[in-house]
PDB file of N, CA and C in Angstrom:
ATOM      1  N   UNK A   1      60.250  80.356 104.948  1.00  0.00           N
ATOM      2  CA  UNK A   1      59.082  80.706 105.745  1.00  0.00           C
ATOM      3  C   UNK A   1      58.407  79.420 106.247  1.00  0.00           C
ATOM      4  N   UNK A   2      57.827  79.395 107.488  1.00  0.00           N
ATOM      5  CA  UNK A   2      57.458  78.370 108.243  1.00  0.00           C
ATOM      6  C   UNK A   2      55.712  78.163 107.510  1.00  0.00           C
ATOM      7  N   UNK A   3      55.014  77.106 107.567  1.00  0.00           N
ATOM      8  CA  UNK A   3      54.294  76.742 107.669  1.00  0.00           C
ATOM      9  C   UNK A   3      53.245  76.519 108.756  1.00  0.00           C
ATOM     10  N   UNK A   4      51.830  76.973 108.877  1.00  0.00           N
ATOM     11  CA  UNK A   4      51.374  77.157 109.985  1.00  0.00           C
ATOM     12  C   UNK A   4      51.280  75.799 110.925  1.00  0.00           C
ATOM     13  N   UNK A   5      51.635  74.588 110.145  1.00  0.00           N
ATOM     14  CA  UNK A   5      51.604  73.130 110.587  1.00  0.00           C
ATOM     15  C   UNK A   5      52.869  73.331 111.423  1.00  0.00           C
ATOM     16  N   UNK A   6      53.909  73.736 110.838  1.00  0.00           N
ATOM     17  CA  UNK A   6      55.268  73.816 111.248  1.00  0.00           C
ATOM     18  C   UNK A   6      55.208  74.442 111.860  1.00  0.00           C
ATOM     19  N   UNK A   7      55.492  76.018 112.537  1.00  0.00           N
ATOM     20  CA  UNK A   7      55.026  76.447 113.671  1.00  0.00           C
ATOM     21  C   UNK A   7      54.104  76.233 114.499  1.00  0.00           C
ATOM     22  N   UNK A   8      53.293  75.558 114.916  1.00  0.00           N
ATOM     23  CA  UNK A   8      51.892  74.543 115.193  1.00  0.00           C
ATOM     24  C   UNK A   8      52.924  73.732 115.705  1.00  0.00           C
ATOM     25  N   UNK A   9      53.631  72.793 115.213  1.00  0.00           N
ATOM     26  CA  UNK A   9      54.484  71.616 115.516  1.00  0.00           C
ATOM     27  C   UNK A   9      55.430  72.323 116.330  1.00  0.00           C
ATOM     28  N   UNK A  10      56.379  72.910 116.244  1.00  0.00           N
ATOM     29  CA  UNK A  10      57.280  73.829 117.208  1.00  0.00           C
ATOM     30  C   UNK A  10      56.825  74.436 118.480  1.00  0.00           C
ATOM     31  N   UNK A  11      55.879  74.686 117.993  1.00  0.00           N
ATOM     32  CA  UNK A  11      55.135  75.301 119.656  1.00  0.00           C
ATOM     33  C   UNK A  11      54.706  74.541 120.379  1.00  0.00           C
ATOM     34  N   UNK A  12      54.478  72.930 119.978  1.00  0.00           N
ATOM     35  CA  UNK A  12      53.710  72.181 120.801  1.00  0.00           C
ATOM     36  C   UNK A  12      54.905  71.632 121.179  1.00  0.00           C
ATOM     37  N   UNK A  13      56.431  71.287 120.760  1.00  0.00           N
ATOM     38  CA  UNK A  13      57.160  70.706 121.290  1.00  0.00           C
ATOM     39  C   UNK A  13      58.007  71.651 122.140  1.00  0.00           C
ATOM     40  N   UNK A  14      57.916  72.825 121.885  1.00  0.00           N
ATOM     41  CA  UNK A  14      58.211  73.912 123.284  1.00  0.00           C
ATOM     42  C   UNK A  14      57.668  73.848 124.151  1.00  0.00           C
ATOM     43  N   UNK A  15      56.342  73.770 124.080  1.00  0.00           N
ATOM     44  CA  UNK A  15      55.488  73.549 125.460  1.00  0.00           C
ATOM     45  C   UNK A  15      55.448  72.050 125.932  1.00  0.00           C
ATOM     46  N   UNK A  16      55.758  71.165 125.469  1.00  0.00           N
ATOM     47  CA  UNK A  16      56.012  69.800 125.928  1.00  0.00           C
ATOM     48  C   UNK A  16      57.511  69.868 126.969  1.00  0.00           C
ATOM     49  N   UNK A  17      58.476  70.658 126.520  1.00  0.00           N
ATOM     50  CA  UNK A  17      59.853  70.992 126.565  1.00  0.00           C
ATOM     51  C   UNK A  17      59.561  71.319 127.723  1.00  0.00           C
ATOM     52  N   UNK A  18      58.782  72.571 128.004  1.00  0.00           N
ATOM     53  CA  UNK A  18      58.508  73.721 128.722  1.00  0.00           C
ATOM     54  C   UNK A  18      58.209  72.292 130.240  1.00  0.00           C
ATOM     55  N   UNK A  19      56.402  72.103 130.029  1.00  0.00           N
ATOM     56  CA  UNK A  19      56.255  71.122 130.892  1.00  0.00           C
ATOM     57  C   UNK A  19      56.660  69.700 131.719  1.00  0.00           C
ATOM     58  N   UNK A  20      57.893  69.436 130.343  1.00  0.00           N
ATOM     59  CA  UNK A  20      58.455  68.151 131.480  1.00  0.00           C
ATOM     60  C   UNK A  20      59.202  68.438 132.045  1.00  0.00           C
ATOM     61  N   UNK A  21      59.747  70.019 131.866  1.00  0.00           N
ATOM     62  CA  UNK A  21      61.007  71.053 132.523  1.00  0.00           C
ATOM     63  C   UNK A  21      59.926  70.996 133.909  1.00  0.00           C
ATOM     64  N   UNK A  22      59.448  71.597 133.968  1.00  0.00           N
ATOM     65  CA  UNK A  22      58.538  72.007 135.158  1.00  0.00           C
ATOM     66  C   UNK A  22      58.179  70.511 135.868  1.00  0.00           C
ATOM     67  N   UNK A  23      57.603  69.431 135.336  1.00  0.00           N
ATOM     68  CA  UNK A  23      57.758  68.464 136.332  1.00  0.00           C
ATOM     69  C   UNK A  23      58.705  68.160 136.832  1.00  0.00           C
ATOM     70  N   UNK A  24      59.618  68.413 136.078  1.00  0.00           N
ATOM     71  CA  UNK A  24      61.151  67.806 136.812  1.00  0.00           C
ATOM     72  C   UNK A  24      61.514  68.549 137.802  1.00  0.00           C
ATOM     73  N   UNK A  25      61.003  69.573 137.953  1.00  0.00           N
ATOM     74  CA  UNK A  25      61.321  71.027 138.657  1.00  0.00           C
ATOM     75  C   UNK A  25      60.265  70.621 139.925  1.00  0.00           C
ATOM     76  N   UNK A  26      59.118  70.082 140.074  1.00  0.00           N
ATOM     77  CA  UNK A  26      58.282  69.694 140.798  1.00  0.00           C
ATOM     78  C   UNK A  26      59.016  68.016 141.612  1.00  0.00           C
ATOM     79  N   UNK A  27      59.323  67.539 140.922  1.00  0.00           N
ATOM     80  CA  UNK A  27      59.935  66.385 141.515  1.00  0.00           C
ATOM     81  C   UNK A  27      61.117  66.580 142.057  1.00  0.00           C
ATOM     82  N   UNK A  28      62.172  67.392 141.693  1.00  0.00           N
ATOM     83  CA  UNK A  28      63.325  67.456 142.674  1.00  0.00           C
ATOM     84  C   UNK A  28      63.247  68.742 143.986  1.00  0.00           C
ATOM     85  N   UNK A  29      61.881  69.134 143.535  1.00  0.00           N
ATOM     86  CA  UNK A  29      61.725  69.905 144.867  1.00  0.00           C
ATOM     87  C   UNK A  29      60.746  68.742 145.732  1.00  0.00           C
ATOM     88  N   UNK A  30      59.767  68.344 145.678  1.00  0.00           N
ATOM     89  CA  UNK A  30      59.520  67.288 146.151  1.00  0.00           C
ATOM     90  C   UNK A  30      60.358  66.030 147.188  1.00  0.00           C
ATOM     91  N   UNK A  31      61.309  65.748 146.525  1.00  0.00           N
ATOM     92  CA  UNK A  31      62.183  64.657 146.691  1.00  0.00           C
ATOM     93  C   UNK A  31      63.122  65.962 148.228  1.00  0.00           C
ATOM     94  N   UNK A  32      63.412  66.631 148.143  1.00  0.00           N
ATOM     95  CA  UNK A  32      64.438  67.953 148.897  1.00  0.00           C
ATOM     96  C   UNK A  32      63.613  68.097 149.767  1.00  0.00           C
ATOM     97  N   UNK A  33      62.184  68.277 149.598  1.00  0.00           N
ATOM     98  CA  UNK A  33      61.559  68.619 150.673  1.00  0.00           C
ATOM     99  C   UNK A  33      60.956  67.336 151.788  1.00  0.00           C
ATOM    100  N   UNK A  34      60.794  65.767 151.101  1.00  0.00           N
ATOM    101  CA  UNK A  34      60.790  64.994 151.466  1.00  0.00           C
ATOM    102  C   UNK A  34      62.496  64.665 152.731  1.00  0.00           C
ATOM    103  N   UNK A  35      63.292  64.818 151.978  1.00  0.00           N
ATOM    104  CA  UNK A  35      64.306  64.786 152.765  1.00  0.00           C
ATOM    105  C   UNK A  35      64.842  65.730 153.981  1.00  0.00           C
ATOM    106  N   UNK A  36      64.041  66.816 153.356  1.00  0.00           N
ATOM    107  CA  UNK A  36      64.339  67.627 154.722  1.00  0.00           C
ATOM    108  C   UNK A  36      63.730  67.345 155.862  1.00  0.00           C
ATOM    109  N   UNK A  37      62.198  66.687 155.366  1.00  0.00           N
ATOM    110  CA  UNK A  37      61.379  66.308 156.708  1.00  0.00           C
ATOM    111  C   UNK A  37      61.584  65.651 157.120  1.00  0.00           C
ATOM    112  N   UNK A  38      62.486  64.312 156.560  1.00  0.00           N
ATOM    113  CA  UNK A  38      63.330  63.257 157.087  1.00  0.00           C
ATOM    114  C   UNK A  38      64.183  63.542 157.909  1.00  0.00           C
ATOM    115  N   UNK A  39      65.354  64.694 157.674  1.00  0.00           N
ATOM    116  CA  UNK A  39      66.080  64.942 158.223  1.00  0.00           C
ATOM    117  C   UNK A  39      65.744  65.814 159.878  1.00  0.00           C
ATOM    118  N   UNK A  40      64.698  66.761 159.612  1.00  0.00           N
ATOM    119  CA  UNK A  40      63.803  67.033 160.936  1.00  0.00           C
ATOM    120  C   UNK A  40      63.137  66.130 161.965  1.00  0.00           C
ATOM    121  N   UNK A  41      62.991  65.282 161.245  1.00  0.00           N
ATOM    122  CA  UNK A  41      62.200  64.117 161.965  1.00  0.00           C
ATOM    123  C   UNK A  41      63.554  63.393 162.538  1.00  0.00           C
ATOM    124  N   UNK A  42      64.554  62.647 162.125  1.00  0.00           N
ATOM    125  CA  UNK A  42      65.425  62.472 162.998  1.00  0.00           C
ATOM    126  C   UNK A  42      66.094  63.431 163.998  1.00  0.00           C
ATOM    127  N   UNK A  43      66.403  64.263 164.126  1.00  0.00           N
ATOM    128  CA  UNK A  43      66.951  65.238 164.508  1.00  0.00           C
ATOM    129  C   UNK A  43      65.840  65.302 165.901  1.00  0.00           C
ATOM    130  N   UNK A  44      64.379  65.603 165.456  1.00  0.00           N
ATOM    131  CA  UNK A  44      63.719  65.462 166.753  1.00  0.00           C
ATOM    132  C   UNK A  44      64.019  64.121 167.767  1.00  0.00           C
ATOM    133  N   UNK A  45      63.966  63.048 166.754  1.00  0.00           N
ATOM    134  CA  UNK A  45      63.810  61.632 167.623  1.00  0.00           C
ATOM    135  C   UNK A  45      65.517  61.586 168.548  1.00  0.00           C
ATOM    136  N   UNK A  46      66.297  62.170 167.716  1.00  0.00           N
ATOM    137  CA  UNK A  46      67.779  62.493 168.673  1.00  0.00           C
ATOM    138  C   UNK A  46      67.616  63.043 169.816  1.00  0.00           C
ATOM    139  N   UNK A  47      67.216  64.054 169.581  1.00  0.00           N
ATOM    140  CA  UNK A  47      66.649  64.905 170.787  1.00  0.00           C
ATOM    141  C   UNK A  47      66.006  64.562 171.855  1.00  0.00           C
ATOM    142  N   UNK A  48      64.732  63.876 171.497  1.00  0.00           N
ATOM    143  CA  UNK A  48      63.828  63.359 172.405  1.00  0.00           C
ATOM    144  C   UNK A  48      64.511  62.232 173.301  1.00  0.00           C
ATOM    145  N   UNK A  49      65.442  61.293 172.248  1.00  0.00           N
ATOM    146  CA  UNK A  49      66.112  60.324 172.804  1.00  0.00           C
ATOM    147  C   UNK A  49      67.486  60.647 174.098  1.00  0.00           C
ATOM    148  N   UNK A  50      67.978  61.828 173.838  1.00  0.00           N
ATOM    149  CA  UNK A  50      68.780  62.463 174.423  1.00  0.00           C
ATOM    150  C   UNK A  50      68.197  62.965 175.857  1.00  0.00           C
ATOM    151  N   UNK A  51      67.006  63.780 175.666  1.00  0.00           N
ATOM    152  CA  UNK A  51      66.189  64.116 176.584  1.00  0.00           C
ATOM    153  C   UNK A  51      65.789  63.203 177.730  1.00  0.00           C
TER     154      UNK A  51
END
Protein backbone atom coordinates (compact mmCIF):
# COMPACT_ATOMS: atom_id res chain seq x y z
CA UNK A 1 0.00 0.00 0.00
CA UNK A 2 1.19 3.43 -1.08
CA UNK A 3 1.82 6.12 1.23
CA UNK A 4 0.08 9.44 0.98
CA UNK A 5 3.79 11.06 0.44
CA UNK A 6 4.17 8.37 -2.20
CA UNK A 7 1.19 8.89 -4.11
CA UNK A 8 1.69 12.79 -3.54
CA UNK A 9 5.16 12.06 -5.21
CA UNK A 10 3.66 10.03 -8.24
CA UNK A 11 1.15 12.44 -9.07
CA UNK A 12 3.39 15.28 -9.13
CA UNK A 13 5.75 13.45 -11.46
CA UNK A 14 2.71 12.55 -13.77
CA UNK A 15 1.79 15.92 -14.01
CA UNK A 16 5.35 17.14 -14.60
CA UNK A 17 5.32 14.13 -17.34
CA UNK A 18 1.95 15.31 -18.41
CA UNK A 19 3.25 19.14 -18.85
CA UNK A 20 6.59 18.87 -20.52
CA UNK A 21 4.49 16.42 -22.89
CA UNK A 22 2.33 19.37 -23.68
CA UNK A 23 5.16 21.88 -24.12
CA UNK A 24 6.75 19.80 -26.43
CA UNK A 25 3.45 19.48 -28.12
CA UNK A 26 3.33 23.43 -28.12
CA UNK A 27 6.79 23.77 -29.57
CA UNK A 28 6.64 21.42 -32.47
CA UNK A 29 3.44 22.91 -33.43
CA UNK A 30 4.94 26.24 -33.17
CA UNK A 31 8.12 25.46 -35.06
CA UNK A 32 5.34 23.72 -38.24
CA UNK A 33 3.48 26.62 -38.08
CA UNK A 34 6.46 28.96 -38.21
CA UNK A 35 7.51 27.06 -41.27
CA UNK A 36 4.51 27.04 -42.96
CA UNK A 37 4.43 30.84 -42.88
CA UNK A 38 7.81 30.68 -44.23
CA UNK A 39 6.88 28.58 -46.77
CA UNK A 40 3.71 31.00 -47.76
CA UNK A 41 5.72 33.84 -47.62
CA UNK A 42 8.07 32.54 -50.27
CA UNK A 43 5.69 31.18 -52.44
CA UNK A 44 4.04 34.76 -52.46
CA UNK A 45 7.47 36.55 -53.13
CA UNK A 46 7.71 33.78 -56.27
CA UNK A 47 4.71 34.89 -57.43
CA UNK A 48 4.95 38.47 -57.12
CA UNK A 49 8.42 38.06 -58.67
CA UNK A 50 6.96 36.12 -61.57
CA UNK A 51 4.20 38.64 -61.91
Amino acid sequence: MMSTADATSKGALEFDAAVGLAMFALIVTSVEATHAMAVCISTYHERAAAF
